[in-house]
Protein backbone atom coordinates (compact mmCIF):
# COMPACT_ATOMS: atom_id res chain seq x y z
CA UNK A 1 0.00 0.00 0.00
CA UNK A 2 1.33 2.92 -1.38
CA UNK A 3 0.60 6.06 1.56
CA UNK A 4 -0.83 9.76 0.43
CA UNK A 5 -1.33 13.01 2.56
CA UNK A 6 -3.76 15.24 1.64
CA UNK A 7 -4.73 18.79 3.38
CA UNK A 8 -7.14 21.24 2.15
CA UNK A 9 -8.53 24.28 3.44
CA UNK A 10 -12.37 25.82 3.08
CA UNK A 11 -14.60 27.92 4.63
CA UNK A 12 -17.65 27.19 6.67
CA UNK A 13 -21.26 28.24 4.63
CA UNK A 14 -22.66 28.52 7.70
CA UNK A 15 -21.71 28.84 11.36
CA UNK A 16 -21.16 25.22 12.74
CA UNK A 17 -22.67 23.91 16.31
CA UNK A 18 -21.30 21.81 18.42
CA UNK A 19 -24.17 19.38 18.02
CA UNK A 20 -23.16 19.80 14.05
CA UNK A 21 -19.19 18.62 15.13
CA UNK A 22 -20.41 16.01 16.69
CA UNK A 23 -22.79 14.42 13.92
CA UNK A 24 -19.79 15.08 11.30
CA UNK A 25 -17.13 13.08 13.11
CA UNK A 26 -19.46 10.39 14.20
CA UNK A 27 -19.65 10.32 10.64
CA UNK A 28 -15.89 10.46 9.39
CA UNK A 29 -14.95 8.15 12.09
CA UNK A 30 -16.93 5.03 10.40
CA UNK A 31 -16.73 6.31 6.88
CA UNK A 32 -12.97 6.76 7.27
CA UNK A 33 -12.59 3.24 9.08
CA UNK A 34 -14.04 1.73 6.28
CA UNK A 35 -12.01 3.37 4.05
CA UNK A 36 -8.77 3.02 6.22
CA UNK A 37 -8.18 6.93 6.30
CA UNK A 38 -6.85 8.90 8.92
CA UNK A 39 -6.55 12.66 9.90
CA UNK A 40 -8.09 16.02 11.48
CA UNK A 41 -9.84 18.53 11.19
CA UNK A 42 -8.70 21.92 12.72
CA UNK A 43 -11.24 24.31 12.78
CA UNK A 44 -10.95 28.05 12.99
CA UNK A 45 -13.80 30.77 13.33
CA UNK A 46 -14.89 30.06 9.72
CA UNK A 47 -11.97 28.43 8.82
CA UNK A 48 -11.39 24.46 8.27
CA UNK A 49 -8.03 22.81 7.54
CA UNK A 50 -7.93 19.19 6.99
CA UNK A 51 -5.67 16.21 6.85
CA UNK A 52 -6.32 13.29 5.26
CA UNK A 53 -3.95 9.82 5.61
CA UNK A 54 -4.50 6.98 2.84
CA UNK A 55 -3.95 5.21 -0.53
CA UNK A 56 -3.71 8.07 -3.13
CA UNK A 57 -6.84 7.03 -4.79
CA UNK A 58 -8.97 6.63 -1.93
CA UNK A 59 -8.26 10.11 -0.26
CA UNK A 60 -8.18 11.28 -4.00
CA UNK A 61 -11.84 10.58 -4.33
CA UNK A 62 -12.75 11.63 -0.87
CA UNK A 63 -11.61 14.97 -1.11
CA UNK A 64 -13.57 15.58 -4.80
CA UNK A 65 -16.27 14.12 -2.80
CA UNK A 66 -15.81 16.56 0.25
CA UNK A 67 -15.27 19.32 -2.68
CA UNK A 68 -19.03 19.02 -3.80
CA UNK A 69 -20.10 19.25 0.15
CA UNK A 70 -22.27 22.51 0.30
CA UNK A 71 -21.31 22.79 4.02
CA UNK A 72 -18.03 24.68 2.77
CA UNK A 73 -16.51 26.44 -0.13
CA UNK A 74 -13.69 27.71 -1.33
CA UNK A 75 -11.64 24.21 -1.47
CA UNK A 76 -8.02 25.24 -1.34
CA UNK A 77 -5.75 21.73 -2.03
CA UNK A 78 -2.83 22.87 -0.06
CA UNK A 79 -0.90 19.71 -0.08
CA UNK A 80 -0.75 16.03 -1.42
CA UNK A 81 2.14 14.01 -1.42
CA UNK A 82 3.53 10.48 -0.89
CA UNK A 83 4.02 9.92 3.10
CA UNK A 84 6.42 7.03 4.34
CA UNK A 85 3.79 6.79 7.93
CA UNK A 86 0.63 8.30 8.92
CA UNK A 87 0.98 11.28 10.95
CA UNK A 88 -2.62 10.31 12.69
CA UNK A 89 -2.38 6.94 12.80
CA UNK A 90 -4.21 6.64 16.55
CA UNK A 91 -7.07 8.93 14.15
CA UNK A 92 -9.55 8.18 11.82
CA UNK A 93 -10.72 11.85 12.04
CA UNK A 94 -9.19 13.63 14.69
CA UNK A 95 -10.59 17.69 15.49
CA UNK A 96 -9.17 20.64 17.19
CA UNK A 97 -11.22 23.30 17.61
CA UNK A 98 -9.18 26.55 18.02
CA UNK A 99 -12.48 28.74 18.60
CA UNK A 100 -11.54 27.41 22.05
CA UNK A 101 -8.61 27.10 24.29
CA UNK A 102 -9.14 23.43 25.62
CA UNK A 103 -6.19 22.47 23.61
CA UNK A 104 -2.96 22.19 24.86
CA UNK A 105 -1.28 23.70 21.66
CA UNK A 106 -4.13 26.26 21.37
CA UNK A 107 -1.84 28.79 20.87
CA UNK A 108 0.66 27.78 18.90
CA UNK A 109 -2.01 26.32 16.06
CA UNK A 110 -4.31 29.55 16.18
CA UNK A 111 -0.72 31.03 15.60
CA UNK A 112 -0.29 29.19 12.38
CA UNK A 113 -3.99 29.21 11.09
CA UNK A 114 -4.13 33.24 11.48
CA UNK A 115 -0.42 33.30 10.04
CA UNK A 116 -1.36 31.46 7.04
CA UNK A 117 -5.27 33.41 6.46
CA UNK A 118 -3.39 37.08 6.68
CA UNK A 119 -0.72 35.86 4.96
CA UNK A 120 2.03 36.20 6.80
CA UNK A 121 3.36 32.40 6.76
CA UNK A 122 7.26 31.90 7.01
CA UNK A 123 6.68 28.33 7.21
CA UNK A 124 3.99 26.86 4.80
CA UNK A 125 0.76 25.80 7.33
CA UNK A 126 0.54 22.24 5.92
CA UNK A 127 4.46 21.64 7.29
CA UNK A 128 3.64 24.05 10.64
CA UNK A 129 0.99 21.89 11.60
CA UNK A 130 2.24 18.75 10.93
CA UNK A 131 5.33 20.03 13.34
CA UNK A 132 3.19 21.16 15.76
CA UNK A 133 1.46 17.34 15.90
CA UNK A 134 4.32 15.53 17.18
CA UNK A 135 4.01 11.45 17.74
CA UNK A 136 4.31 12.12 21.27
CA UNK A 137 0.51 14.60 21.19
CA UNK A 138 -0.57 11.30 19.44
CA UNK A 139 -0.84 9.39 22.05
CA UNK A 140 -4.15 11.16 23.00
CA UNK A 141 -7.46 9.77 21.52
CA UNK A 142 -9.86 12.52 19.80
């Protein structure tokens, strides 16, 4: 099996609930077991990036798939290249929400996402983020 990374940004058509999170990754979690995809979803005031682990073809078709979704527009493929190991393997669809500060990298990702949507990015996001996700935050289950 030949391994792909994929990450996009959108914007939101509408502004999401909690109860709407919840629905979507009860959703992504099965789908993307099924499919034997991995990832997150960061999510700032408006603005979604997401990561998505797999064979080429399968994440290929997801995202044209996630493209026609009318829950977002303005599909930006950032990224997709060959990986060597899944960044989110303990994932099959991980989410931060940086509208709050539960996380324990709050700061450093809201950094990166408001970096990157003024654009002011040193560092492309796609490579920030996936340095900011270390094996080590991982461990913890989404």
């Amino acid at each position: 099996m030949s391994l792909h990374q994929l990450i996009y940004q959108s914007r939101e058509t509408h502004k999401y609930t909690s109860h709407d999170f919840v629905e979507l990754l009860e959703v992504s979690r099965r789908n993307n077991d099924n499919l034997n995809i991995t990832g997150c979803l960061f999510y700032n005031g408006g603005w979604i990036v997401q990561v998505l682990e797999g064979e080429k073809h399968v994440i290929e078709n997801l995202y044209e798939k996630i493209t026609q979704d009318t829950r977002h527009k303005d599909c930006n493929l950032m990224q997709s290249i060959p990986i060597e190991k899944r960044v989110f393997s303990k994932w099959s669809m991980g989410m931060i929400n940086l509208d709050t500060d539960k996380d324990s990298k709050y700061r450093e990702l809201k950094a990166a996402m408001d970096d990157y949507q003024d654009g002011k990015v040193a560092i492309p996001l796609p490579i920030k983020l996936l340095r900011i996700f270390s094996q080590d935050y991982q461990s913890s289950t989404l």
